[in-house]
C-alpha atoms as a PDB file:
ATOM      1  CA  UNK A   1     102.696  91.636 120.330  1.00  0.00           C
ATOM      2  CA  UNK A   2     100.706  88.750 118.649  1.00  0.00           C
ATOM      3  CA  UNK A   3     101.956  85.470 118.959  1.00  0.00           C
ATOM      4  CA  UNK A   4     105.051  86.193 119.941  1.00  0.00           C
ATOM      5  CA  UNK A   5     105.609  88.809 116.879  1.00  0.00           C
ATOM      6  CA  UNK A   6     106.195  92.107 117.858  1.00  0.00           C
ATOM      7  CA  UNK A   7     104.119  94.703 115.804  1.00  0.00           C
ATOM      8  CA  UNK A   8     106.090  98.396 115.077  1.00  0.00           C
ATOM      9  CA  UNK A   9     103.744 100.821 113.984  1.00  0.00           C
ATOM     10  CA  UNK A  10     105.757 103.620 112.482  1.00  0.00           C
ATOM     11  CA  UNK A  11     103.683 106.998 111.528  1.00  0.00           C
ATOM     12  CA  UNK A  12     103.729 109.873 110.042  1.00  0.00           C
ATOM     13  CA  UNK A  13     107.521 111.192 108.552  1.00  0.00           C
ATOM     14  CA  UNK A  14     110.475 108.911 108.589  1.00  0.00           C
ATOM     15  CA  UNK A  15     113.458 110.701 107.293  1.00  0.00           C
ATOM     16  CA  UNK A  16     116.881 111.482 108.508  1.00  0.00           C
ATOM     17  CA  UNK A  17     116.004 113.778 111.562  1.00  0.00           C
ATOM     18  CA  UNK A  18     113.156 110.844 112.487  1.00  0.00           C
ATOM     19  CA  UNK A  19     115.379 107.614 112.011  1.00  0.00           C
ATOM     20  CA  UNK A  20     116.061 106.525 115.652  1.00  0.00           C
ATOM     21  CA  UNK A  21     112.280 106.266 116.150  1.00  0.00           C
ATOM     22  CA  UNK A  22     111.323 103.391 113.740  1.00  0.00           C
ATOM     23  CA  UNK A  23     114.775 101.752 114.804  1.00  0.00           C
ATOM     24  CA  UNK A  24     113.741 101.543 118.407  1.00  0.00           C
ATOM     25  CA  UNK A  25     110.462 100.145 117.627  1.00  0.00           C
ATOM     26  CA  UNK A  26     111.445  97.422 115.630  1.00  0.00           C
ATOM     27  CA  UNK A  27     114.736  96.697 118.196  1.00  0.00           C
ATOM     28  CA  UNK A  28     113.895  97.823 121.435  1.00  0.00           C
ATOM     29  CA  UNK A  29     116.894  98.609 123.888  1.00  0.00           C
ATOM     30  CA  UNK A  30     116.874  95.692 126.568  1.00  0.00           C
ATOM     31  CA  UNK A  31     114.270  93.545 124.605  1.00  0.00           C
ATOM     32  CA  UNK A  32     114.762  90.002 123.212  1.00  0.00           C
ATOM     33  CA  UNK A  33     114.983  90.520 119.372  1.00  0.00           C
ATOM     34  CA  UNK A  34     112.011  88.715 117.940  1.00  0.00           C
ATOM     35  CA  UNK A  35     110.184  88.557 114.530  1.00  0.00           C
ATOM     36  CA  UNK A  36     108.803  92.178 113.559  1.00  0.00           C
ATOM     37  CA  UNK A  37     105.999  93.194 111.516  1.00  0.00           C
ATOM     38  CA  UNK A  38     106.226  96.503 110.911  1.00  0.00           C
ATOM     39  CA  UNK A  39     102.922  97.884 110.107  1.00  0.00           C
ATOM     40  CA  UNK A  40     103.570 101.478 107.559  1.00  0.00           C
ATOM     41  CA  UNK A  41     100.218 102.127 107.016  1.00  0.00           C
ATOM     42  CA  UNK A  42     100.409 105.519 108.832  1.00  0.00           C
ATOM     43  CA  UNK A  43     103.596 106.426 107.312  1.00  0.00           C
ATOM     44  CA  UNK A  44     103.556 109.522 105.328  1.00  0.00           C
ATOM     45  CA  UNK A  45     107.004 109.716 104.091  1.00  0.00           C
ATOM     46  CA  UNK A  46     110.230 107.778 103.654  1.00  0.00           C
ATOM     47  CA  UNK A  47     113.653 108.426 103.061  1.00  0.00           C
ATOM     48  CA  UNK A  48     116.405 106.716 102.085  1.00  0.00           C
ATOM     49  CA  UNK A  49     117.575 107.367 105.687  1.00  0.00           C
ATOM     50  CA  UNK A  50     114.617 105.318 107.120  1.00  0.00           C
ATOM     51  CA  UNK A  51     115.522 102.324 104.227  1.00  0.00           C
ATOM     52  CA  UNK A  52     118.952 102.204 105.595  1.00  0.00           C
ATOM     53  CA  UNK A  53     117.172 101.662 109.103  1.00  0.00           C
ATOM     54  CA  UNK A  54     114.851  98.643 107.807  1.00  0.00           C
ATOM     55  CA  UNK A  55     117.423  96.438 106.283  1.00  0.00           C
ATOM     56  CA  UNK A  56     119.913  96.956 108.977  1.00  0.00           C
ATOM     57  CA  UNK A  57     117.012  95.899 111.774  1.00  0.00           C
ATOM     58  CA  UNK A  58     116.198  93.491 109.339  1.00  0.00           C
ATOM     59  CA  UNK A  59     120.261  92.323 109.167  1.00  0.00           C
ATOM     60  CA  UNK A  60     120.019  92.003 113.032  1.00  0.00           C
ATOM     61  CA  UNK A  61     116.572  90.289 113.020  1.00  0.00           C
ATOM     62  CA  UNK A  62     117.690  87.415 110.710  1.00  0.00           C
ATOM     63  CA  UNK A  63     120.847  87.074 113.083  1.00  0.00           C
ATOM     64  CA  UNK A  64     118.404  86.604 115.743  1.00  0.00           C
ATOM     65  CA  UNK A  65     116.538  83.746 113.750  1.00  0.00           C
ATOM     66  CA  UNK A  66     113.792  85.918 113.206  1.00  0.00           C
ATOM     67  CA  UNK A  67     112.359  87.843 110.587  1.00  0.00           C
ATOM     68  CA  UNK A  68     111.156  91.230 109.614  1.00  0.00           C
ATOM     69  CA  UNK A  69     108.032  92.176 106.966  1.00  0.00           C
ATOM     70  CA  UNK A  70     106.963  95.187 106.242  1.00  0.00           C
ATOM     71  CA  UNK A  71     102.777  95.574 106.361  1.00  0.00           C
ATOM     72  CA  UNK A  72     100.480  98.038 104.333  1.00  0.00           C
ATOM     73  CA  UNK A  73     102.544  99.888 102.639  1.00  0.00           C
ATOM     74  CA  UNK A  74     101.418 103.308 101.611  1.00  0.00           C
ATOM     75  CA  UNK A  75     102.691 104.886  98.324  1.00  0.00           C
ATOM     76  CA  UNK A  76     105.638 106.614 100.402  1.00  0.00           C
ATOM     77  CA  UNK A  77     107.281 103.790 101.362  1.00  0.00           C
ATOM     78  CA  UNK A  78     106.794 101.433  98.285  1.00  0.00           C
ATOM     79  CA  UNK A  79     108.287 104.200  96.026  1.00  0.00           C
ATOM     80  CA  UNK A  80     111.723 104.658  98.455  1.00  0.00           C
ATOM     81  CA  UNK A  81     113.375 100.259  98.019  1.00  0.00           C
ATOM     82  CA  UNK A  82     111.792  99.909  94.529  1.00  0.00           C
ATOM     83  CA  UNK A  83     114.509 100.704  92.268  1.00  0.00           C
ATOM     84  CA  UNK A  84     116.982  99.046  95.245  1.00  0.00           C
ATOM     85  CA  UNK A  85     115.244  95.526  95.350  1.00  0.00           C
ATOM     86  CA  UNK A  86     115.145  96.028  98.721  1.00  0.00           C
ATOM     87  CA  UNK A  87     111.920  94.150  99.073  1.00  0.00           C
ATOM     88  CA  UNK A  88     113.443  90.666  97.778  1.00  0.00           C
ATOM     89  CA  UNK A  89     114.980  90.994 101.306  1.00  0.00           C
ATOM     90  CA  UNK A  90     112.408  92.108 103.566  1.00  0.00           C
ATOM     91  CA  UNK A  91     109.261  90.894 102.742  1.00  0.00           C
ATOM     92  CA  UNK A  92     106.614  93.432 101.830  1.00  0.00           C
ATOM     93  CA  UNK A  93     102.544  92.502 102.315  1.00  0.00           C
ATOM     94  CA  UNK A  94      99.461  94.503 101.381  1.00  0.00           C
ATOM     95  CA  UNK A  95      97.945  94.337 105.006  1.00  0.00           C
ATOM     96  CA  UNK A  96      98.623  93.988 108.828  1.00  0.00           C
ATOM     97  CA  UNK A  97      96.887  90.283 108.894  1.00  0.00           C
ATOM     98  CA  UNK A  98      99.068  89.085 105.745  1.00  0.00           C
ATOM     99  CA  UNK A  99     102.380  90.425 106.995  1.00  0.00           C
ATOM    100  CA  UNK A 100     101.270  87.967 110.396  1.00  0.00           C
ATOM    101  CA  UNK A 101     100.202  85.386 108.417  1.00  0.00           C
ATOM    102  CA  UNK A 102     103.424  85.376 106.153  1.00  0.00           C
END
Protein backbone atom coordinates (compact mmCIF):
# COMPACT_ATOMS: atom_id res chain seq x y z
CA UNK A 1 0.00 0.00 0.00
CA UNK A 2 1.10 3.66 -0.72
CA UNK A 3 -1.18 6.25 0.01
CA UNK A 4 -3.95 4.43 0.29
CA UNK A 5 -3.32 2.58 -3.27
CA UNK A 6 -2.89 -0.88 -3.07
CA UNK A 7 0.10 -2.17 -5.21
CA UNK A 8 -0.48 -6.00 -6.97
CA UNK A 9 2.63 -7.29 -8.11
CA UNK A 10 1.79 -10.11 -10.45
CA UNK A 11 4.94 -12.40 -11.68
CA UNK A 12 5.97 -14.71 -13.69
CA UNK A 13 2.98 -16.70 -16.02
CA UNK A 14 -0.54 -15.47 -16.04
CA UNK A 15 -2.64 -17.70 -18.14
CA UNK A 16 -5.72 -19.72 -17.70
CA UNK A 17 -4.45 -22.32 -15.05
CA UNK A 18 -2.81 -18.98 -13.10
CA UNK A 19 -5.91 -16.54 -13.30
CA UNK A 20 -7.26 -16.60 -9.69
CA UNK A 21 -3.84 -15.36 -8.52
CA UNK A 22 -3.64 -11.85 -10.12
CA UNK A 23 -7.52 -11.60 -9.35
CA UNK A 24 -6.97 -11.97 -5.66
CA UNK A 25 -4.27 -9.52 -5.59
CA UNK A 26 -5.88 -6.81 -7.15
CA UNK A 27 -9.47 -7.73 -5.08
CA UNK A 28 -8.62 -9.30 -2.03
CA UNK A 29 -11.43 -11.49 -0.32
CA UNK A 30 -12.62 -9.43 2.84
CA UNK A 31 -10.68 -6.21 1.81
CA UNK A 32 -12.16 -2.74 1.07
CA UNK A 33 -11.82 -2.37 -2.78
CA UNK A 34 -9.48 0.52 -3.31
CA UNK A 35 -7.48 2.02 -6.26
CA UNK A 36 -4.90 -0.69 -7.68
CA UNK A 37 -1.74 -0.31 -9.38
CA UNK A 38 -0.81 -3.29 -10.65
CA UNK A 39 2.82 -3.40 -11.14
CA UNK A 40 3.63 -6.31 -14.41
CA UNK A 41 7.05 -5.79 -14.50
CA UNK A 42 7.80 -9.42 -13.44
CA UNK A 43 5.24 -10.83 -15.63
CA UNK A 44 6.48 -13.21 -18.14
CA UNK A 45 3.42 -14.11 -19.96
CA UNK A 46 -0.20 -13.17 -20.54
CA UNK A 47 -3.15 -14.64 -21.82
CA UNK A 48 -6.20 -13.64 -22.89
CA UNK A 49 -7.44 -15.44 -19.73
CA UNK A 50 -5.46 -13.02 -17.45
CA UNK A 51 -7.01 -9.82 -19.81
CA UNK A 52 -10.40 -11.05 -19.04
CA UNK A 53 -9.25 -10.87 -15.25
CA UNK A 54 -7.92 -7.08 -15.52
CA UNK A 55 -10.91 -5.43 -16.99
CA UNK A 56 -13.35 -7.29 -14.91
CA UNK A 57 -11.24 -6.13 -11.51
CA UNK A 58 -11.02 -3.08 -13.26
CA UNK A 59 -15.20 -3.16 -13.88
CA UNK A 60 -15.46 -3.71 -10.04
CA UNK A 61 -12.77 -1.10 -9.13
CA UNK A 62 -14.53 1.77 -10.99
CA UNK A 63 -17.85 0.59 -9.16
CA UNK A 64 -15.96 1.11 -6.09
CA UNK A 65 -14.94 4.78 -7.14
CA UNK A 66 -11.60 3.71 -7.63
CA UNK A 67 -9.37 2.98 -10.30
CA UNK A 68 -7.04 0.44 -11.70
CA UNK A 69 -3.53 1.12 -13.91
CA UNK A 70 -1.48 -1.18 -15.02
CA UNK A 71 2.57 -0.33 -14.28
CA UNK A 72 5.73 -1.44 -16.34
CA UNK A 73 4.56 -3.36 -18.68
CA UNK A 74 6.83 -5.94 -20.16
CA UNK A 75 6.47 -6.99 -23.86
CA UNK A 76 4.06 -9.96 -22.68
CA UNK A 77 1.50 -8.06 -21.48
CA UNK A 78 1.49 -5.00 -23.91
CA UNK A 79 1.21 -7.46 -26.88
CA UNK A 80 -2.11 -9.48 -25.20
CA UNK A 81 -5.05 -5.80 -25.04
CA UNK A 82 -3.34 -4.17 -28.08
CA UNK A 83 -5.41 -5.17 -30.88
CA UNK A 84 -8.57 -5.08 -28.09
CA UNK A 85 -8.09 -1.33 -27.01
CA UNK A 86 -8.16 -2.57 -23.83
CA UNK A 87 -5.78 0.03 -22.58
CA UNK A 88 -8.22 3.12 -23.41
CA UNK A 89 -9.90 1.51 -20.32
CA UNK A 90 -7.34 0.70 -17.92
CA UNK A 91 -4.69 2.95 -17.95
CA UNK A 92 -1.29 1.61 -18.88
CA UNK A 93 2.19 3.55 -17.55
CA UNK A 94 5.83 2.83 -18.32
CA UNK A 95 6.85 2.57 -14.53
CA UNK A 96 5.72 1.78 -10.89
CA UNK A 97 6.14 5.70 -9.80
CA UNK A 98 4.01 6.92 -12.98
CA UNK A 99 1.21 4.40 -12.59
CA UNK A 100 1.12 6.19 -8.64
CA UNK A 101 1.48 9.37 -9.86
CA UNK A 102 -1.34 8.96 -12.59
Amino acid sequence: MVDGIRIATPCGEIDHDGRDIPREALLPTGEPVLPVVADTSGVTFMDSSALDVLLRASRQISRAQGRLRIAAPTPSVRRVPAPTGAYTVIGCHPTLADALNA
